[in-house]
Protein backbone atom coordinates (compact mmCIF):
# COMPACT_ATOMS: atom_id res chain seq x y z
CA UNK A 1 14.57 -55.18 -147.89
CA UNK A 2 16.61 -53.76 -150.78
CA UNK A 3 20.26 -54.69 -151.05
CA UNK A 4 22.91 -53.14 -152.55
CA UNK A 5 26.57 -53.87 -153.13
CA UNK A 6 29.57 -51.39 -153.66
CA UNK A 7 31.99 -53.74 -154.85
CA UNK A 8 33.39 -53.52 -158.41
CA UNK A 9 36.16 -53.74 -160.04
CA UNK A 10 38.02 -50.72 -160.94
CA UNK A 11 40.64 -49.81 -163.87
CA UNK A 12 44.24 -49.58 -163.42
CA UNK A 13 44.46 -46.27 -162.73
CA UNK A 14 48.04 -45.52 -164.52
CA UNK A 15 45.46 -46.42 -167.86
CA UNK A 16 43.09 -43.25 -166.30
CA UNK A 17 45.75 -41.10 -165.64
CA UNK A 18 46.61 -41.89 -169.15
CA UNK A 19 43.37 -41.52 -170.81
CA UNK A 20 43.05 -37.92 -169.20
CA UNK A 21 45.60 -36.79 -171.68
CA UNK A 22 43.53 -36.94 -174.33
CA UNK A 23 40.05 -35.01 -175.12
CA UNK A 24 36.49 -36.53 -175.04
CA UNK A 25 36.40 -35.68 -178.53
CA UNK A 26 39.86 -37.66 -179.44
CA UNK A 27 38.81 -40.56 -177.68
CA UNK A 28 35.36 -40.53 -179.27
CA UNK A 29 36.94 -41.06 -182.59
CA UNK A 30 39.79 -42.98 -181.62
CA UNK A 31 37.21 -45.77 -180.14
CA UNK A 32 35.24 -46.03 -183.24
CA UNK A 33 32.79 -43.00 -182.53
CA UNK A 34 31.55 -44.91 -179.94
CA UNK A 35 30.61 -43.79 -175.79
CA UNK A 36 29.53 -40.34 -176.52
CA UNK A 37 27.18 -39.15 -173.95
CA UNK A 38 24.00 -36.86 -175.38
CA UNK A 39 25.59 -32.83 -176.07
CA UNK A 40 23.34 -31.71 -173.71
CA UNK A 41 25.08 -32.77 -170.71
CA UNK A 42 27.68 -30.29 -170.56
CA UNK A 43 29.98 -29.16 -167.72
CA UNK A 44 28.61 -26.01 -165.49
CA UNK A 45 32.03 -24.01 -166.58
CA UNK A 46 34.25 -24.74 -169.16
CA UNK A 47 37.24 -25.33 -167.43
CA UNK A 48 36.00 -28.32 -165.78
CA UNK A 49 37.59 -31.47 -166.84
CA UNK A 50 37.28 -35.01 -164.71
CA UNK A 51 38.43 -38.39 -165.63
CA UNK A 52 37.79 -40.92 -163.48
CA UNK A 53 35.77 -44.52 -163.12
CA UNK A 54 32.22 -44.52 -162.68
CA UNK A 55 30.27 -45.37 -159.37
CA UNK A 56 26.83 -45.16 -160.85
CA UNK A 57 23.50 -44.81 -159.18
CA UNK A 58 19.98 -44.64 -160.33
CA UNK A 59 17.49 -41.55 -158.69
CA UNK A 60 14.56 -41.04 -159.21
CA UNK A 61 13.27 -37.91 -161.14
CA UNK A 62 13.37 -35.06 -158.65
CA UNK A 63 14.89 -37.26 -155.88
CA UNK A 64 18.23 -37.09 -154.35
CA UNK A 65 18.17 -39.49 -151.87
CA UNK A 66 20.06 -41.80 -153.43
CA UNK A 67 22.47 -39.77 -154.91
CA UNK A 68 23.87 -38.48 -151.74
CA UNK A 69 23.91 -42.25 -150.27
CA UNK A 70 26.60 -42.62 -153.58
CA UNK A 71 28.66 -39.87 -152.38
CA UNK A 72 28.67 -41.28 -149.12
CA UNK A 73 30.35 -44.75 -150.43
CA UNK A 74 32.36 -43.63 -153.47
CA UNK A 75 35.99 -43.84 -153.60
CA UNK A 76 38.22 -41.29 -153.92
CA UNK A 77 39.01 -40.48 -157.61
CA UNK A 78 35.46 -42.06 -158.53
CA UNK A 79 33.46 -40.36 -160.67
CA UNK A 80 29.41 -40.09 -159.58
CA UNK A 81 27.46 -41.37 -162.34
CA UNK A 82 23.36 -40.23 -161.90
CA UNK A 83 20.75 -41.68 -163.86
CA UNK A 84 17.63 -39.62 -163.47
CA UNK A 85 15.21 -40.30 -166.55
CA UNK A 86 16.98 -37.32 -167.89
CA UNK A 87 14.22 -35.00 -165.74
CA UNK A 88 15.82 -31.43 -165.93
CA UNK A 89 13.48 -29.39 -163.79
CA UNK A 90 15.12 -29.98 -160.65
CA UNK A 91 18.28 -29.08 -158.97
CA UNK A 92 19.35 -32.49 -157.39
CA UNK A 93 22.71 -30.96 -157.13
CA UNK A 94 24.58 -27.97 -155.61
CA UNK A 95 27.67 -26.43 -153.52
CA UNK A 96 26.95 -28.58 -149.81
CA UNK A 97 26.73 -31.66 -151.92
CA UNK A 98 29.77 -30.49 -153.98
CA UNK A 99 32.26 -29.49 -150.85
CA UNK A 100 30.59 -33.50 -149.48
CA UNK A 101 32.33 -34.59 -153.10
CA UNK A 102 35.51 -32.74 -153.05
CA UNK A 103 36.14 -33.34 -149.31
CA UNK A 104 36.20 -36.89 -150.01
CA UNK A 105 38.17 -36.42 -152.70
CA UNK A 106 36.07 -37.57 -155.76
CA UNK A 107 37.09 -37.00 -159.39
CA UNK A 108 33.64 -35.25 -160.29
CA UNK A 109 30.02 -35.79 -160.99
CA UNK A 110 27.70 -36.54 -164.17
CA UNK A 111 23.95 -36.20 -164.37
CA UNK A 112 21.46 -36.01 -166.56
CA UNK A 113 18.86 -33.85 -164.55
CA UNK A 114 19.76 -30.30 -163.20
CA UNK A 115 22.12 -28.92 -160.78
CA UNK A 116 21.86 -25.14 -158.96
CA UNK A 117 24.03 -23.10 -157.24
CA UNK A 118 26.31 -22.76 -160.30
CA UNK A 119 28.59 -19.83 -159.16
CA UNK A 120 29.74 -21.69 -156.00
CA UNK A 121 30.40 -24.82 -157.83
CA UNK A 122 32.79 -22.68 -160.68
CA UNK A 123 34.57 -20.92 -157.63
CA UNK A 124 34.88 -24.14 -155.64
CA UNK A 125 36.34 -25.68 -158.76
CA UNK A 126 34.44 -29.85 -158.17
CA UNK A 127 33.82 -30.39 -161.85
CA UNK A 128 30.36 -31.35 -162.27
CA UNK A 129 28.63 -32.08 -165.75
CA UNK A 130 24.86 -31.66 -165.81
CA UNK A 131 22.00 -31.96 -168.68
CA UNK A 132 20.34 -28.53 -166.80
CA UNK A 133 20.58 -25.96 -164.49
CA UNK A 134 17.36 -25.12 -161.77
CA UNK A 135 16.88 -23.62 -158.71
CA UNK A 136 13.75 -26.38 -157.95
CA UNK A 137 14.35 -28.29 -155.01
CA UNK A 138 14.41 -32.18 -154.83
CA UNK A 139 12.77 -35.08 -152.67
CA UNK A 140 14.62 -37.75 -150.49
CA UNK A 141 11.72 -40.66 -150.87
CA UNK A 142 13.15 -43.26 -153.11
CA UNK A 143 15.93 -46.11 -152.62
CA UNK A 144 17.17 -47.65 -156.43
CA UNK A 145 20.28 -49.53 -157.36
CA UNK A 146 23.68 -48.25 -157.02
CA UNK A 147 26.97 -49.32 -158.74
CA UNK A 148 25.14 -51.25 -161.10
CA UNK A 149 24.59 -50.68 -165.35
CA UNK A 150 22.47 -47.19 -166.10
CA UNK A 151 22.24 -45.56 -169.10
CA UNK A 152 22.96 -41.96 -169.11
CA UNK A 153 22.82 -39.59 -172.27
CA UNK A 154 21.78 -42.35 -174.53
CA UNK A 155 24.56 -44.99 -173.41
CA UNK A 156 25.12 -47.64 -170.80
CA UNK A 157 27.63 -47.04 -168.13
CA UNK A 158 29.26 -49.39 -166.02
CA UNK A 159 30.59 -49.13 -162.82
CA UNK A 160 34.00 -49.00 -163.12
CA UNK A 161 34.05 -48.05 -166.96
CA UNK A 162 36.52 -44.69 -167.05
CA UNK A 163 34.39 -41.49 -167.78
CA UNK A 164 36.50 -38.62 -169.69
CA UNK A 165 34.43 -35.38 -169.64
CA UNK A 166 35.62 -31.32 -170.55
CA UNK A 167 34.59 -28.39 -172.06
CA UNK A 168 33.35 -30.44 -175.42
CA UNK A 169 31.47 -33.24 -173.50
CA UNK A 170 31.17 -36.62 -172.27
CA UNK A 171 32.82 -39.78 -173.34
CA UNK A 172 32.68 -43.40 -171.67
CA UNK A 173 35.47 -45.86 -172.19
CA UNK A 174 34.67 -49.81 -171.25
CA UNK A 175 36.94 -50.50 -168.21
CA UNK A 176 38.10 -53.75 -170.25
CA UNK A 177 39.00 -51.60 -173.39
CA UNK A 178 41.26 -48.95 -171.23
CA UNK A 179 44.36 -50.14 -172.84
CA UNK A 180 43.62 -50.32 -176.25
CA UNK A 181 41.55 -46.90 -176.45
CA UNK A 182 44.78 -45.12 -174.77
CA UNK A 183 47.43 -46.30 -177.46
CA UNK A 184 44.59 -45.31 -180.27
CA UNK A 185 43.81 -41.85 -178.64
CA UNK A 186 47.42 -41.42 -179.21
CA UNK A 187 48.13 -42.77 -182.37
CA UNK A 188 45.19 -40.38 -183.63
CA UNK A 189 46.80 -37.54 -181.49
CA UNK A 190 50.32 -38.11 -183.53
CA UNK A 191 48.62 -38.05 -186.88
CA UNK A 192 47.01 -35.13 -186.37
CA UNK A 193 50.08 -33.70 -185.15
CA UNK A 194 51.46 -34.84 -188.76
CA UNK A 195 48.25 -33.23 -190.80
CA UNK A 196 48.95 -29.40 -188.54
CA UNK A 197 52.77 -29.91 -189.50
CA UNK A 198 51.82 -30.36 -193.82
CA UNK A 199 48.95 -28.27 -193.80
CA UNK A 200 51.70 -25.36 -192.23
CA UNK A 201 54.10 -26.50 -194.82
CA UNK A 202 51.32 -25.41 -197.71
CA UNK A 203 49.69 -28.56 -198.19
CA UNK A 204 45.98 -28.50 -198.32
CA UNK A 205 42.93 -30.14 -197.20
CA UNK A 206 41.99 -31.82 -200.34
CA UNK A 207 45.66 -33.20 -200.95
CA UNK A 208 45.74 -34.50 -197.35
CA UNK A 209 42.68 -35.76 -197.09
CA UNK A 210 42.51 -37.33 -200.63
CA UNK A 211 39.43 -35.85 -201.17
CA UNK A 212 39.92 -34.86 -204.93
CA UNK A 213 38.50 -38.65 -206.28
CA UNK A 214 35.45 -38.28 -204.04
CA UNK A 215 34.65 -35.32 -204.71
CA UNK A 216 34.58 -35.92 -208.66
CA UNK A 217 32.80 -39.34 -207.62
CA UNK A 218 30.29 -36.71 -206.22
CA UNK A 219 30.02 -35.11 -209.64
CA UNK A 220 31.44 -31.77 -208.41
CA UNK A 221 33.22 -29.60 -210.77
CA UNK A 222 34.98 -26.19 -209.49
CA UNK A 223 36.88 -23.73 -211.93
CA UNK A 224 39.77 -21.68 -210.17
């Protein structure tokens, strides 16, 4: 007898509407370049964009079984987390599972094995993030954990940490440091603001940036 539980605690989720107004990439930087998932998993069209906390689950490599038991007992707005020993020649993934997800009303779906049926899943619009794409068909043999710690793309996930994922890639914020990553993302989002406004106004990139010392500390010399 395996057991499983499905209880965890989940963010605020004023803080995850929140942190969806920023990019993967801003938040990435504004948390200390930390959380980055592996650029390989990347959304199956561009316009995807989820943000949402994780309900992970671990598969097997080339087994689903699991991961449709967690779309059967995540929440709506949760985000399906799959750990799957990051085996991308199989299609775990596709449009019946997808209309499952969005029926329920899920935020999305990350993996780090492959996905198929990639046209229906950009017209039906569930954003799912995958390391692959393959049209080879997957097992149902193996139970595993579910909402428990994986690592996915090089990085431990939590259920209940908040996932931010789009066009550039994936990002994990720790549910405890919601708060504090949201005023930072914006904080960095206002500076940058200010850098656009100089560089505009004829400023430039070395002035801004103060790079003029370290580049002479670097023992470069350029003649205009």
């Amino acid at each position: 007898m395996i057991r499983v539980s499905t209880k965890f605690e989940r963010p605020d989720a004023a803080l995850v509407k929140q942190l969806s107004a920023f990019s993967s990439a801003t938040i990435h930087e504004a948390q200390g370049r930390l959380g980055a998932l592996d650029s390989a998993i990347k959304p199956v069209d561009h316009r995807m964009s989820l943000c949402g906390p994780a309900f992970t689950v671990q598969c097997a490599p080339r087994d689903n079984l699991m991961l449709q038991t967690a779309i059967a007992y995540a929440r709506p707005g949760d985000v399906v987390v799959v750990s799957a020993g990051a085996y991308e020649e199989a299609g775990s993934f596709g449009d019946v599972l997808a209309n499952a997800c969005q029926a329920k009303g899920l935020g999305g779906m990350i993996t780090d094995t492959g996905v198929r049926d990639t046209e229906d899943l950009r017209a039906l619009g569930f954003p799912v993030f995958s390391r692959s794409v393959s049209i080879k068909g997957t097992v149902k043999e193996t139970v595993g954990p579910m909402c428990e710690p994986v690592t996915i793309g090089g990085v431990l996930v939590r259920p209940g940490d908040v996932m931010r994922a789009d066009a550039d890639g994936v990002v994990v914020v720790r549910r405890e440091d919601a708060a504090v990553v949201t005023t930072a993302s914006q904080e960095r989002v206002d500076a940058e603001a200010g850098y656009i406004s100089a560089y505009r106004a004829g400023r430039t990139v070395i002035e801004m940036c103060g790079l003029e010392p370290l580049l002479a500390s670097k023992g470069l010399e350029i003649e205009d």
